[in-house]
C-alpha atoms as a PDB file:
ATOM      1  CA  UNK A   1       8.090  19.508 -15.487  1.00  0.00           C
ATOM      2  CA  UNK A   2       9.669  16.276 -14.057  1.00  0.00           C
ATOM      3  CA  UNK A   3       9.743  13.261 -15.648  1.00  0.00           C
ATOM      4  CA  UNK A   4       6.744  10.788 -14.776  1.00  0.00           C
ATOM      5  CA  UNK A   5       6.228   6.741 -15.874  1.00  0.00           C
ATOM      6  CA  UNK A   6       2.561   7.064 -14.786  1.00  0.00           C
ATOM      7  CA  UNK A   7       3.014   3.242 -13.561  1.00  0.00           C
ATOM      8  CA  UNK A   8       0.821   2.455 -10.163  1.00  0.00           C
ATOM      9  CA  UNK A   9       3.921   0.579  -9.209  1.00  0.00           C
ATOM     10  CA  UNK A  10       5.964   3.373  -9.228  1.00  0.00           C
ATOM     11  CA  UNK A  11       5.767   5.026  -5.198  1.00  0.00           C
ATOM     12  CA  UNK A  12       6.480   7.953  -6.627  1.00  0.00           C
ATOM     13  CA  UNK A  13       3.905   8.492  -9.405  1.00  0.00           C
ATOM     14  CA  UNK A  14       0.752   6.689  -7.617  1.00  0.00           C
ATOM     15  CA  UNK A  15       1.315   8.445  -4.524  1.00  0.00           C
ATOM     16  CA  UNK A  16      -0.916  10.881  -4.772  1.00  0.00           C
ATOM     17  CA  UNK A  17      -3.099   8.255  -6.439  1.00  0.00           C
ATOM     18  CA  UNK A  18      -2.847   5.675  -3.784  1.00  0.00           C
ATOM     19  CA  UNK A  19      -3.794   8.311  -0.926  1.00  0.00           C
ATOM     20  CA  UNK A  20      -6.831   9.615  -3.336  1.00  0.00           C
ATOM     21  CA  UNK A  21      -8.286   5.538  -3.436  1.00  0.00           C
ATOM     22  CA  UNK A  22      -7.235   5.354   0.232  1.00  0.00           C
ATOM     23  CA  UNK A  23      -9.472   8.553   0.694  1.00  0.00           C
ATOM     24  CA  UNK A  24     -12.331   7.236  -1.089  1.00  0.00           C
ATOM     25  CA  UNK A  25     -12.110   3.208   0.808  1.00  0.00           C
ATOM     26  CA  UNK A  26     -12.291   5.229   4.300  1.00  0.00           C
ATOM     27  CA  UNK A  27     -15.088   7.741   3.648  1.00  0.00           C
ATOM     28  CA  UNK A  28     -17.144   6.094   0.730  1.00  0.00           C
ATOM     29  CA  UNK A  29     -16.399   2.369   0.311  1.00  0.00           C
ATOM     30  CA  UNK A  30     -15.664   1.336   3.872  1.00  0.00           C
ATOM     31  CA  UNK A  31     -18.099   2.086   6.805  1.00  0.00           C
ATOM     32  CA  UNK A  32     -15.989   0.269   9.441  1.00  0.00           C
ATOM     33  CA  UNK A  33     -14.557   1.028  12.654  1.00  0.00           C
ATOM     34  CA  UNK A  34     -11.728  -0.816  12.527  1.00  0.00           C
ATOM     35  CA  UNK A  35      -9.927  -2.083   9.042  1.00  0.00           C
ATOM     36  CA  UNK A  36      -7.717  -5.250   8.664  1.00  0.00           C
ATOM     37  CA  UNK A  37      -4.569  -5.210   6.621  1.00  0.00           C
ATOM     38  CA  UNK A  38      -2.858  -8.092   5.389  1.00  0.00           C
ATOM     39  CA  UNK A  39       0.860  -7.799   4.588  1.00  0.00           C
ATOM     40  CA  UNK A  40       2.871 -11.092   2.867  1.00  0.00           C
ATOM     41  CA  UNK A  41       6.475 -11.123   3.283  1.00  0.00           C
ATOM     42  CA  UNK A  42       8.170 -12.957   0.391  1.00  0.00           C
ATOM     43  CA  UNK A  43       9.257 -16.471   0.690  1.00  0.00           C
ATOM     44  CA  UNK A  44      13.100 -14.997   1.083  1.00  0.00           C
ATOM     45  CA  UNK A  45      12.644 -12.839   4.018  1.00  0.00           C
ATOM     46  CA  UNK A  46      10.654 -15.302   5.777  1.00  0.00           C
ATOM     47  CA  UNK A  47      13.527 -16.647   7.631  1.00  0.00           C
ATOM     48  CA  UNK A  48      14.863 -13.239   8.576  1.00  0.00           C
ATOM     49  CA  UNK A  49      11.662 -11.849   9.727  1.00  0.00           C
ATOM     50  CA  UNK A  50      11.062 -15.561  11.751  1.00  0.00           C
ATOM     51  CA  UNK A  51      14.099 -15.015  13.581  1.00  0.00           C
ATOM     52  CA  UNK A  52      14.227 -11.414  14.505  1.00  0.00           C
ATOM     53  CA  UNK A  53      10.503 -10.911  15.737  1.00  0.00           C
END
């Protein structure tokens, strides 16, 4: 049995968590036709992300 931290920041132990709640916000929570995501890009990689659109 592989190791596992159990941490939700961990992509590979709340994957399968993550697509579950995804799951549930699209069928059960959500009763949308169209979703909006909002992504923030850290203060760092502002300036590379600014000039390479």
């Amino acid at each position: 049995m592989p190791y596992r931290c159990k941490s939700r920041f961990c992509t590979t132990c709340s994957c399968g968590e993550t697509e579950e709640w995804g799951r549930i916000m699209a069928t059960e929570v959500i009763q949308v036709t169209h979703r909006h995501v909002v992504f923030m890009i850290d203060e760092g990689l502002r300036e590379i992300f600014a000039r390479y659109r």
